[in-house]
C-alpha atoms as a PDB file:
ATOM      1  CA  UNK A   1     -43.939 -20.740  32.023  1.00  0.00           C
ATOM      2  CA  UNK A   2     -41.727 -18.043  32.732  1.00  0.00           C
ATOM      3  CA  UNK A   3     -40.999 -17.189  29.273  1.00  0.00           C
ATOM      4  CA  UNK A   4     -45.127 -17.271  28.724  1.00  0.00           C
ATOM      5  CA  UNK A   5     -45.376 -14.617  31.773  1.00  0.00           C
ATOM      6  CA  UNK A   6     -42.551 -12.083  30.308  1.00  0.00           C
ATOM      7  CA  UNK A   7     -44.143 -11.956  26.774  1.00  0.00           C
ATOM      8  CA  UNK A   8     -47.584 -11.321  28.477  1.00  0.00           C
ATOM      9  CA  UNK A   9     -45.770  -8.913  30.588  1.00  0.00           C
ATOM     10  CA  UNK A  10     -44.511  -6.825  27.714  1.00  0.00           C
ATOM     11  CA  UNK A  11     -47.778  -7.386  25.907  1.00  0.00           C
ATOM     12  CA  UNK A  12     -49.330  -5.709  28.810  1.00  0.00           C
ATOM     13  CA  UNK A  13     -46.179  -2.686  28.806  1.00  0.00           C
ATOM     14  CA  UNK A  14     -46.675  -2.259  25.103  1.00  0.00           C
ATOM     15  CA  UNK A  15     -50.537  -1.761  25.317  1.00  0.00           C
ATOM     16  CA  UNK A  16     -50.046   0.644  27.748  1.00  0.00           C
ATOM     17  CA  UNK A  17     -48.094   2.978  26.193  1.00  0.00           C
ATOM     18  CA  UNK A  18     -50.144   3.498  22.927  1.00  0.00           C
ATOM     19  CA  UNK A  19     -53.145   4.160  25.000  1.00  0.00           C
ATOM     20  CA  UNK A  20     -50.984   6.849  27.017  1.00  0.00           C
ATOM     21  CA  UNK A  21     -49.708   8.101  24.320  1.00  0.00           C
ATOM     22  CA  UNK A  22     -52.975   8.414  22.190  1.00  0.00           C
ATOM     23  CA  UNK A  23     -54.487  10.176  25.505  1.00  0.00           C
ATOM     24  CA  UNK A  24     -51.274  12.125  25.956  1.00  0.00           C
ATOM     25  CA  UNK A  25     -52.030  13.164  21.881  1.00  0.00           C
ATOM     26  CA  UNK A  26     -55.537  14.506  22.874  1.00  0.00           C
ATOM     27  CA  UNK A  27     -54.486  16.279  25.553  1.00  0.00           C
ATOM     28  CA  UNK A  28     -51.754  18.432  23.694  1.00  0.00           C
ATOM     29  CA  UNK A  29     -54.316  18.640  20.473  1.00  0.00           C
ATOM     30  CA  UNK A  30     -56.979  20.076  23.070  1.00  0.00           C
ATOM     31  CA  UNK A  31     -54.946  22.688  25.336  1.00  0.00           C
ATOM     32  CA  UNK A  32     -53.144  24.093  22.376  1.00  0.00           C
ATOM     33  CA  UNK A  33     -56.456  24.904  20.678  1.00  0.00           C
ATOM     34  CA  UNK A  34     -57.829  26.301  23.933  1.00  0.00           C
ATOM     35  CA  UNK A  35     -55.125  28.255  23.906  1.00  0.00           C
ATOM     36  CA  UNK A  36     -55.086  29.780  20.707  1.00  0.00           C
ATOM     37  CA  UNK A  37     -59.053  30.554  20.898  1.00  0.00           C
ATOM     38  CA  UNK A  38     -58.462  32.716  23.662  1.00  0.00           C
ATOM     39  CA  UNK A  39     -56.885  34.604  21.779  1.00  0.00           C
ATOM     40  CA  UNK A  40     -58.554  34.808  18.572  1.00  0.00           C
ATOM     41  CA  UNK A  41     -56.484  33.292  16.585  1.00  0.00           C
ATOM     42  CA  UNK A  42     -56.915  30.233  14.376  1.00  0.00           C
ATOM     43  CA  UNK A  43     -55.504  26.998  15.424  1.00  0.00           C
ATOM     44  CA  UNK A  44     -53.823  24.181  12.877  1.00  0.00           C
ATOM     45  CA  UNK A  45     -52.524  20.771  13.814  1.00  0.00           C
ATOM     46  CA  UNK A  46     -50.183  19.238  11.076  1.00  0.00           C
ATOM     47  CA  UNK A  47     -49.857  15.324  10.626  1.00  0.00           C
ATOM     48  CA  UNK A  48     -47.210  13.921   8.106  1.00  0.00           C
ATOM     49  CA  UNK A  49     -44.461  12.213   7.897  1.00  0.00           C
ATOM     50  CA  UNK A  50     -41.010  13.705   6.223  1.00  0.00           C
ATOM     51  CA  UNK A  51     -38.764  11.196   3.708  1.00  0.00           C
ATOM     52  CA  UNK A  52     -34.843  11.701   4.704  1.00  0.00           C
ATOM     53  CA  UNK A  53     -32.428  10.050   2.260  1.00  0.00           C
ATOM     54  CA  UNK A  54     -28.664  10.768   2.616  1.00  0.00           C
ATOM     55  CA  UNK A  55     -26.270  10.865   0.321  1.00  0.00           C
ATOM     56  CA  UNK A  56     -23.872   7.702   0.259  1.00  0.00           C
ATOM     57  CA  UNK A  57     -26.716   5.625   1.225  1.00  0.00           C
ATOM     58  CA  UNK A  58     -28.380   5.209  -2.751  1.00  0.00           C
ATOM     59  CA  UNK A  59     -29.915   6.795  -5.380  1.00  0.00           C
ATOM     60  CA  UNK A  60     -32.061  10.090  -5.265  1.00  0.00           C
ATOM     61  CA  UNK A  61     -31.199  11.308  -1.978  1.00  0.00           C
ATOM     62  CA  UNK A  62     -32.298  14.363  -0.658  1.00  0.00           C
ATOM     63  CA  UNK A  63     -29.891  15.657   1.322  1.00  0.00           C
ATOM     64  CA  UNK A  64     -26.274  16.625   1.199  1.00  0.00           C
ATOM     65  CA  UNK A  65     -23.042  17.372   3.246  1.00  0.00           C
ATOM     66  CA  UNK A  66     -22.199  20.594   2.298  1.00  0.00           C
ATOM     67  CA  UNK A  67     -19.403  21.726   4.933  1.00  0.00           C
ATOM     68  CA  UNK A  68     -17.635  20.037   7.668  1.00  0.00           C
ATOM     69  CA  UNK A  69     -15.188  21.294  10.349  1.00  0.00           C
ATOM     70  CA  UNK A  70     -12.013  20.288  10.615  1.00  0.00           C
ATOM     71  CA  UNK A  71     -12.906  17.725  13.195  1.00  0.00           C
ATOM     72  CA  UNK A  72     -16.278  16.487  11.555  1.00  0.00           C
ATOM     73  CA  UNK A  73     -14.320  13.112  10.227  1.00  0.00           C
ATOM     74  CA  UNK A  74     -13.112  12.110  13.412  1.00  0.00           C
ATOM     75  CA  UNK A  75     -15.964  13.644  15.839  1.00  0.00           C
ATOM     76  CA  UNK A  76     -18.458  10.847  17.412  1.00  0.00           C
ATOM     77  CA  UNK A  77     -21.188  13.417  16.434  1.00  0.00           C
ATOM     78  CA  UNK A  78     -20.020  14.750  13.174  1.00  0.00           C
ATOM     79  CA  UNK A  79     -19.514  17.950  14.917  1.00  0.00           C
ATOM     80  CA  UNK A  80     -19.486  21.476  12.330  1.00  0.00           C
ATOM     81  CA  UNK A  81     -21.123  19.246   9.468  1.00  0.00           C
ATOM     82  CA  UNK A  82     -23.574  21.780   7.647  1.00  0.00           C
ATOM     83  CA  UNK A  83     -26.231  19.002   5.511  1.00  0.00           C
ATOM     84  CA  UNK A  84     -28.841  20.715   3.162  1.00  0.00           C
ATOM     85  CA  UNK A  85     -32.172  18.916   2.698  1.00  0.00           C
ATOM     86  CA  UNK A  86     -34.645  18.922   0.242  1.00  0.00           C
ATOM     87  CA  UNK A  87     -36.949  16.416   1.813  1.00  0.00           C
ATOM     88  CA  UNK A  88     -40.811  15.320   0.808  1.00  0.00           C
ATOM     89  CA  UNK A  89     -43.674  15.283   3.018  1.00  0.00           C
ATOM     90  CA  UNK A  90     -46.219  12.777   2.624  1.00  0.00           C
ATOM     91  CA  UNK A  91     -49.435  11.851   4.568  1.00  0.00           C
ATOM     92  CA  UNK A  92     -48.206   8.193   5.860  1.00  0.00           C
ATOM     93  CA  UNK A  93     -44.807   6.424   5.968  1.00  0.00           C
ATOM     94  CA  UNK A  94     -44.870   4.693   2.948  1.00  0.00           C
ATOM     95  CA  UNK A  95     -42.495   7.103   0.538  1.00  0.00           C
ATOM     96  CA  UNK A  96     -45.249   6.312  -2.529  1.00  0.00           C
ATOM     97  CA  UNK A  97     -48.281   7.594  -0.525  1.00  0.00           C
ATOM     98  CA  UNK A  98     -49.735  11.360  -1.462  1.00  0.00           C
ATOM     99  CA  UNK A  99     -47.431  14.259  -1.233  1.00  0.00           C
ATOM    100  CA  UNK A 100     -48.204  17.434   0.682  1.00  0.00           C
ATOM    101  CA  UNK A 101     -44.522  19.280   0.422  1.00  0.00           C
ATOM    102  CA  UNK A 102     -41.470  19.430   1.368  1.00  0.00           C
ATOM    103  CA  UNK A 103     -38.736  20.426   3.903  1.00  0.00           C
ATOM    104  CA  UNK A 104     -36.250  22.288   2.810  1.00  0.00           C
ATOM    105  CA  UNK A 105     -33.153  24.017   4.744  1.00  0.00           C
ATOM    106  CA  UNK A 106     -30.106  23.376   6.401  1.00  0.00           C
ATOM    107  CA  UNK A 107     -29.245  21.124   9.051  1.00  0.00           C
ATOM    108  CA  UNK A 108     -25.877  21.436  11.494  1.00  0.00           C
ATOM    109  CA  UNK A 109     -24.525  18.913  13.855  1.00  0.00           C
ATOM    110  CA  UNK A 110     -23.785  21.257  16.683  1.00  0.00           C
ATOM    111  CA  UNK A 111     -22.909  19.185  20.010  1.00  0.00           C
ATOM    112  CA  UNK A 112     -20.187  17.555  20.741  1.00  0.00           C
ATOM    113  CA  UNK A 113     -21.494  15.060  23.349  1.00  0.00           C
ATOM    114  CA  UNK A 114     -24.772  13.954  21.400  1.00  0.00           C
ATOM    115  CA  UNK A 115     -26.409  14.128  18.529  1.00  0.00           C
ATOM    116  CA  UNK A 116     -27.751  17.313  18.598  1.00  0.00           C
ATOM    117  CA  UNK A 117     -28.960  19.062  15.445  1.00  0.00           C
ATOM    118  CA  UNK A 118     -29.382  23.009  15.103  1.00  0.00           C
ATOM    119  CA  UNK A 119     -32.360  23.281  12.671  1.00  0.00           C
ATOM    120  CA  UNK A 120     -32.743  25.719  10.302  1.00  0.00           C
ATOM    121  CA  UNK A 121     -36.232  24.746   8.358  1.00  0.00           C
ATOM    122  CA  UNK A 122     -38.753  25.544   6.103  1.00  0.00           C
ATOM    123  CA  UNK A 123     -42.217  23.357   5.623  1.00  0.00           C
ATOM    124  CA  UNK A 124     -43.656  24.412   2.109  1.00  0.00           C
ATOM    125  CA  UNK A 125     -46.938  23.136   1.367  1.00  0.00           C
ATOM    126  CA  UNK A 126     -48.234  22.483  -2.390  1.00  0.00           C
ATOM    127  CA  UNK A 127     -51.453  20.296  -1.600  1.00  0.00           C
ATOM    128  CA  UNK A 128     -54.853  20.687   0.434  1.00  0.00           C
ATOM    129  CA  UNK A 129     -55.813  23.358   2.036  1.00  0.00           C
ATOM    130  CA  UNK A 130     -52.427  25.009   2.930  1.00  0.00           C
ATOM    131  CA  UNK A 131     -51.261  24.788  -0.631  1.00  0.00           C
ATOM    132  CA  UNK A 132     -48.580  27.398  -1.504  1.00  0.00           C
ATOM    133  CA  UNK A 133     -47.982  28.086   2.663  1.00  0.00           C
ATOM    134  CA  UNK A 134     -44.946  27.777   4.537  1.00  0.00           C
ATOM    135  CA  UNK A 135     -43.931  27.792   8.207  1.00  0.00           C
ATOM    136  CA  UNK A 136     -40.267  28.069   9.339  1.00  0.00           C
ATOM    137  CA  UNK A 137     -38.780  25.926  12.350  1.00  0.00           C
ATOM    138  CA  UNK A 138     -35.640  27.024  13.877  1.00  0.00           C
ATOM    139  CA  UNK A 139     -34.716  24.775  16.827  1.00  0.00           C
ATOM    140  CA  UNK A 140     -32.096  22.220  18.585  1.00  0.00           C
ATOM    141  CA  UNK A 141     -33.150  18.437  17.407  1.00  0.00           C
ATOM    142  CA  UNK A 142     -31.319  15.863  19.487  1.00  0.00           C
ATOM    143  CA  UNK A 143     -32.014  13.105  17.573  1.00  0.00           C
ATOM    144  CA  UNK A 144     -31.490   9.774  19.917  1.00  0.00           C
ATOM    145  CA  UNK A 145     -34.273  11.345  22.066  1.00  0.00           C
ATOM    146  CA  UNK A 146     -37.730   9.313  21.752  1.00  0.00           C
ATOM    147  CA  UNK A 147     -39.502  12.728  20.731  1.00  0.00           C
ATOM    148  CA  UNK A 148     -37.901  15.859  20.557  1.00  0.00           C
ATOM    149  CA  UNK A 149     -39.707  19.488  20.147  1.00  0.00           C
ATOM    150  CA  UNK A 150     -38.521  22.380  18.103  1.00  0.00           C
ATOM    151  CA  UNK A 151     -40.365  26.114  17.716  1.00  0.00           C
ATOM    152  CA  UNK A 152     -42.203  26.896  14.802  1.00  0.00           C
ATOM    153  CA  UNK A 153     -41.228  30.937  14.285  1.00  0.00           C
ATOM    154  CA  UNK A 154     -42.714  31.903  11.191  1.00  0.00           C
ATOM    155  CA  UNK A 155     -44.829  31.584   7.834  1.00  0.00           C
ATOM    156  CA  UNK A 156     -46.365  32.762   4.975  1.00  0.00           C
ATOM    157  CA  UNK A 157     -49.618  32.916   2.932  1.00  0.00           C
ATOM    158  CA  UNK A 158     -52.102  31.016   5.503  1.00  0.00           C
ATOM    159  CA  UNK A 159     -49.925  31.045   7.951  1.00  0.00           C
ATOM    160  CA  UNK A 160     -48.767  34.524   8.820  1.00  0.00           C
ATOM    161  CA  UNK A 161     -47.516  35.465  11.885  1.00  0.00           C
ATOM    162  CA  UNK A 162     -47.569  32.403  12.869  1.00  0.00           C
ATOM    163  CA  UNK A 163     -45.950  30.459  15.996  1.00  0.00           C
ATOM    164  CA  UNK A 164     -45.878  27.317  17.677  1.00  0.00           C
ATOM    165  CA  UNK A 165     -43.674  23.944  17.961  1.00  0.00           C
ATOM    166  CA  UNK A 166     -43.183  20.697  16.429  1.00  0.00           C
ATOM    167  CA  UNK A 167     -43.241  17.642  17.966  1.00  0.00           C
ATOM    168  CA  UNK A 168     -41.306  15.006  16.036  1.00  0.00           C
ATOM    169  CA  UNK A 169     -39.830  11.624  15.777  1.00  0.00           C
ATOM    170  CA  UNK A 170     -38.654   8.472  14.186  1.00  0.00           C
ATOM    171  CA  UNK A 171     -40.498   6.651  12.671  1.00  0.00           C
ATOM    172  CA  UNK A 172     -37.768   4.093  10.705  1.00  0.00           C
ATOM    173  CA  UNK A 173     -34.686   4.009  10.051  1.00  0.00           C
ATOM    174  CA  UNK A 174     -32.500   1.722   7.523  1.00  0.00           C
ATOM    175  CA  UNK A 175     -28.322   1.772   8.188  1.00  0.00           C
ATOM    176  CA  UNK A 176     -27.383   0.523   5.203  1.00  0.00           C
ATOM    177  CA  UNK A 177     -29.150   2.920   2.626  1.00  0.00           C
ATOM    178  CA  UNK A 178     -29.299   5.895   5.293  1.00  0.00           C
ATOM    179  CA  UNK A 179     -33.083   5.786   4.598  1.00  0.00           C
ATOM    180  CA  UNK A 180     -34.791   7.667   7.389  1.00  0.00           C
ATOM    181  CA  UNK A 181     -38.961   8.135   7.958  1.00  0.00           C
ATOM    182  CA  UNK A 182     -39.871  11.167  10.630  1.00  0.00           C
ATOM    183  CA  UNK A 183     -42.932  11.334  12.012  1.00  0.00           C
ATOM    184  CA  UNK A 184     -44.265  15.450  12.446  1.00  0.00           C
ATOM    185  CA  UNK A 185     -46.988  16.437  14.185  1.00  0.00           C
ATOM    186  CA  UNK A 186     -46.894  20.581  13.790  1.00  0.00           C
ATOM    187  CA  UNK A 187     -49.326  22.951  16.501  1.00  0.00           C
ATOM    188  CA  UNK A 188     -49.402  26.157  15.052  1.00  0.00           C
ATOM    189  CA  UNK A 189     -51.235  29.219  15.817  1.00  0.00           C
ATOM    190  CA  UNK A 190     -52.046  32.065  12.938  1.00  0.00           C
ATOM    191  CA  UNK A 191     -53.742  34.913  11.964  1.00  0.00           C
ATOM    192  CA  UNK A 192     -54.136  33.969   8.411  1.00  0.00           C
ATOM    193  CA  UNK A 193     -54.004  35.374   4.917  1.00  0.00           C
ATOM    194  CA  UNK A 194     -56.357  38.316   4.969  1.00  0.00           C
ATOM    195  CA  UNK A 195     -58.434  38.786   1.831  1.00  0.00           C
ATOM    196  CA  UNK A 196     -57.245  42.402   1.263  1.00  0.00           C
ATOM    197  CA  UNK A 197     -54.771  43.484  -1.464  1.00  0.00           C
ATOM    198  CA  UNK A 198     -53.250  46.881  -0.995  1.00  0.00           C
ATOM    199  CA  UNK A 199     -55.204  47.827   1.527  1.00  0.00           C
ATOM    200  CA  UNK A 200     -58.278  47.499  -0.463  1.00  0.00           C
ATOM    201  CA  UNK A 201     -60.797  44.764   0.328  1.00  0.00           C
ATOM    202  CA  UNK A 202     -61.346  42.128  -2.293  1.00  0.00           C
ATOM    203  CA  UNK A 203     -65.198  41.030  -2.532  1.00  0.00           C
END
């Protein structure tokens, strides 16, 4: 019986915390574009999920250890390791569904106490309606955290003077192969491309 009441009990926990965290979803989705309207500029939330493979783990990976300190080897948090990625983006977990991009940059464990990440990122787009757009994230990533959140600074082509943050997480990750999913939701605010071309209006 007791064992019947703790799995209910966690049932109950579980359902709980999708429904707050779908209402806590809304919430961000509908203050950041209140936000941004007020002051007329255009609004974009970005869904998608980034594919992390590190070398050592298999074939194809996608990112690399290009420096290390002199303590990196024997540091609990790989401290002064400098990785470059070349990650893709996709629309759902699964590594075969539809590509949107890919993240490319530099990543450097920076902390000695946790596993905290200095991010040095760009987000380039080559599908949909943000094809050939970027946006840059610069930002500390501590990576045990549940959700961590990380400022978008930058872009180009749709996004110009753009700014923001990234909320991310993750979604799976595999020891073994060093096979990690991340789960991205971007909140950016723009001005956008304008349709002019040396200072002459296109029609």
């Amino acid at each position: 019986m007791g064992k019947i009441i703790f799995n209910v009990t966690m049932f109950v926990i579980s359902f709980l915390f999708v429904v707050a965290s779908a209402t806590r979803d809304v919430e961000e989705e509908a203050w950041f574009k209140n936000a941004c309207t007020q002051r007329n500029e255009e609004a974009a939330v970005i869904h998608f999920y980034v594919q992390d493979l590190r070398a050592g783990g298999g074939p194809n990976a996608t990112v690399y250890v290009v420096a290390e300190s002199s303590i990196s080897a024997t540091s609990p948090t790989d401290f002064g390791e400098i990785h470059v990625c070349d990650d893709l983006l996709t629309t759902e977990p699964d590594p075969n569904s539809e590509v949107i991009g890919k993240v490319q940059g530099i990543t450097i464990s920076a902390d000695f106490r946790v596993s905290g990440e200095g991010m040095y990122l760009n987000f380039y787009f080559t599908a949909g309606d943000y094809n050939g757009s970027t946006l840059t994230m610069l930002g500390r990533n501590e990576v045990m955290n549940e959700e961590r959140e990380m400022p978008i600074v930058g872009g180009t082509g749709v996004f110009r003077l753009a700014r923001g943050y990234a909320l991310s997480s993750t979604y799976s990750y595999d020891v073994e192969t060093r096979y990690a999913v991340m789960e991205y939701t971007l909140y950016v605010s723009y001005l956008g491309k304008p349709n002019v071309r040396r200072g002459i209006d296109v029609v």
